[in-house]
Protein backbone atom coordinates (compact mmCIF):
# COMPACT_ATOMS: atom_id res chain seq x y z
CA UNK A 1 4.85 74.82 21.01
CA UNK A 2 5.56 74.08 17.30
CA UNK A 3 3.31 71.64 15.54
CA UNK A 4 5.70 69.70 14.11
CA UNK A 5 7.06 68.90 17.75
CA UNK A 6 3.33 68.25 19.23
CA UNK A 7 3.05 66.13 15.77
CA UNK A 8 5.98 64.53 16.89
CA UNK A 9 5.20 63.45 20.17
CA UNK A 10 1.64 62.42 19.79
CA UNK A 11 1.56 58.81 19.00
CA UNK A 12 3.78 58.70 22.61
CA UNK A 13 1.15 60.65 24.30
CA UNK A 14 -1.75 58.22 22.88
CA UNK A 15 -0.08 55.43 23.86
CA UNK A 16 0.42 56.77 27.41
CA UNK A 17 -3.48 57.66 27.71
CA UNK A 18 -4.00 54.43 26.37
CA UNK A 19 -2.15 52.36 28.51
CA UNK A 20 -3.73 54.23 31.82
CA UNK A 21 -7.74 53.18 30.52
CA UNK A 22 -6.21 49.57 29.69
CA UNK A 23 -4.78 48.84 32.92
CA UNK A 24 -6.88 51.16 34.93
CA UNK A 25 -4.16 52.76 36.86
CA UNK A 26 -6.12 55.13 38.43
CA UNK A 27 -9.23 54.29 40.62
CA UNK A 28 -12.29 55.30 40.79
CA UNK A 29 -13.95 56.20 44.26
CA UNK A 30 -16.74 53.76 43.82
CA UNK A 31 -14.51 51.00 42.37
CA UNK A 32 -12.45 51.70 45.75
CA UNK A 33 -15.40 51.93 48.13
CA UNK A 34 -16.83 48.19 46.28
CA UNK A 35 -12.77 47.17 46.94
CA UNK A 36 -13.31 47.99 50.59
CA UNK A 37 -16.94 46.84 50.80
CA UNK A 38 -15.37 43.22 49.56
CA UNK A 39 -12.43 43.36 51.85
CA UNK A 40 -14.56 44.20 55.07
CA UNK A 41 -16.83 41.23 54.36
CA UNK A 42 -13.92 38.88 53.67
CA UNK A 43 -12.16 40.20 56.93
CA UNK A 44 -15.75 39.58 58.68
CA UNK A 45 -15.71 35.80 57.73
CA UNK A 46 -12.60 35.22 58.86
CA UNK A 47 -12.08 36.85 62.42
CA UNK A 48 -14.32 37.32 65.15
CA UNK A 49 -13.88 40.59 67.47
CA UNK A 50 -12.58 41.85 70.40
CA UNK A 51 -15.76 41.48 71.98
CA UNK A 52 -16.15 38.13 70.76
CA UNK A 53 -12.94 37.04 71.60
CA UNK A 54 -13.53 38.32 75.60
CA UNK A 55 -17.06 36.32 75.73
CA UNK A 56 -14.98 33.12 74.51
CA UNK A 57 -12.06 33.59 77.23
CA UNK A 58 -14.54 34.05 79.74
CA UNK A 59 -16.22 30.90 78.66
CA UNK A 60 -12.94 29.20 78.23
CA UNK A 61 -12.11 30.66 82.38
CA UNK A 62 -15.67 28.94 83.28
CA UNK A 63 -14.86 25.91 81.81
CA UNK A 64 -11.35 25.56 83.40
CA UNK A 65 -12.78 26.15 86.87
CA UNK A 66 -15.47 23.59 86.51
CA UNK A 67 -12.66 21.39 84.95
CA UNK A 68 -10.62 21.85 88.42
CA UNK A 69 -13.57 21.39 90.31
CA UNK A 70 -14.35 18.13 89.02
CA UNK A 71 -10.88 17.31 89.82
CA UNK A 72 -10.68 18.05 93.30
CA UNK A 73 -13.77 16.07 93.98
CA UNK A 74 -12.54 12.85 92.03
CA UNK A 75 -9.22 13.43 93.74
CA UNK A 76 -11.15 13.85 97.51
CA UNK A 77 -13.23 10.60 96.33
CA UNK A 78 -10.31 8.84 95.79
CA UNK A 79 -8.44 10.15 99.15
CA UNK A 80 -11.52 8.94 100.79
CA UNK A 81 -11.98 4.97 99.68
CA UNK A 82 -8.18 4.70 99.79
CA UNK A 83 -7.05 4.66 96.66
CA UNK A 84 -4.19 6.92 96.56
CA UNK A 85 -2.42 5.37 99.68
CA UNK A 86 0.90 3.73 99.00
């Protein structure tokens, strides 16, 4: 390579290195692992897990059956003193 073409394309080289450190285009691994650190705990806040979500349903399923139980009785109850006849 002459000089005069390396003296030549310099200042567009600089530049280039420049720009890369000012608007850190590349990442470093510990910059990425504190990225994914961050996003993990966000992610944690926010949603609950699989296992989490089964203990709910199940509770939700418990609920519903004492729900209909309740039900039936207040409907036998009301079968009973007469209420529902027409």
């Amino acid at each position: 390579m002459e000089k005069e073409t390396l003296y030549k394309y310099a200042p567009l080289f600089l530049v280039g290195i420049a720009l890369v450190f000012q608007y850190n285009l590349f990442v470093t691994p510990a910059k990425l692992e504190q990225t994914h650190r961050e996003i993990l705990a966000e992610i944690a806040q926010l949603y609950i897990t699989k296992g989490e979500f089964g203990n709910v349903k199940e509770q939700i399923a418990d609920i519903n059956k004492k729900v209909d139980k309740i039900y039936d009785k207040l409907m036998n109850e009301r079968s009973s003193d007469g209420f529902n006849q027409n």
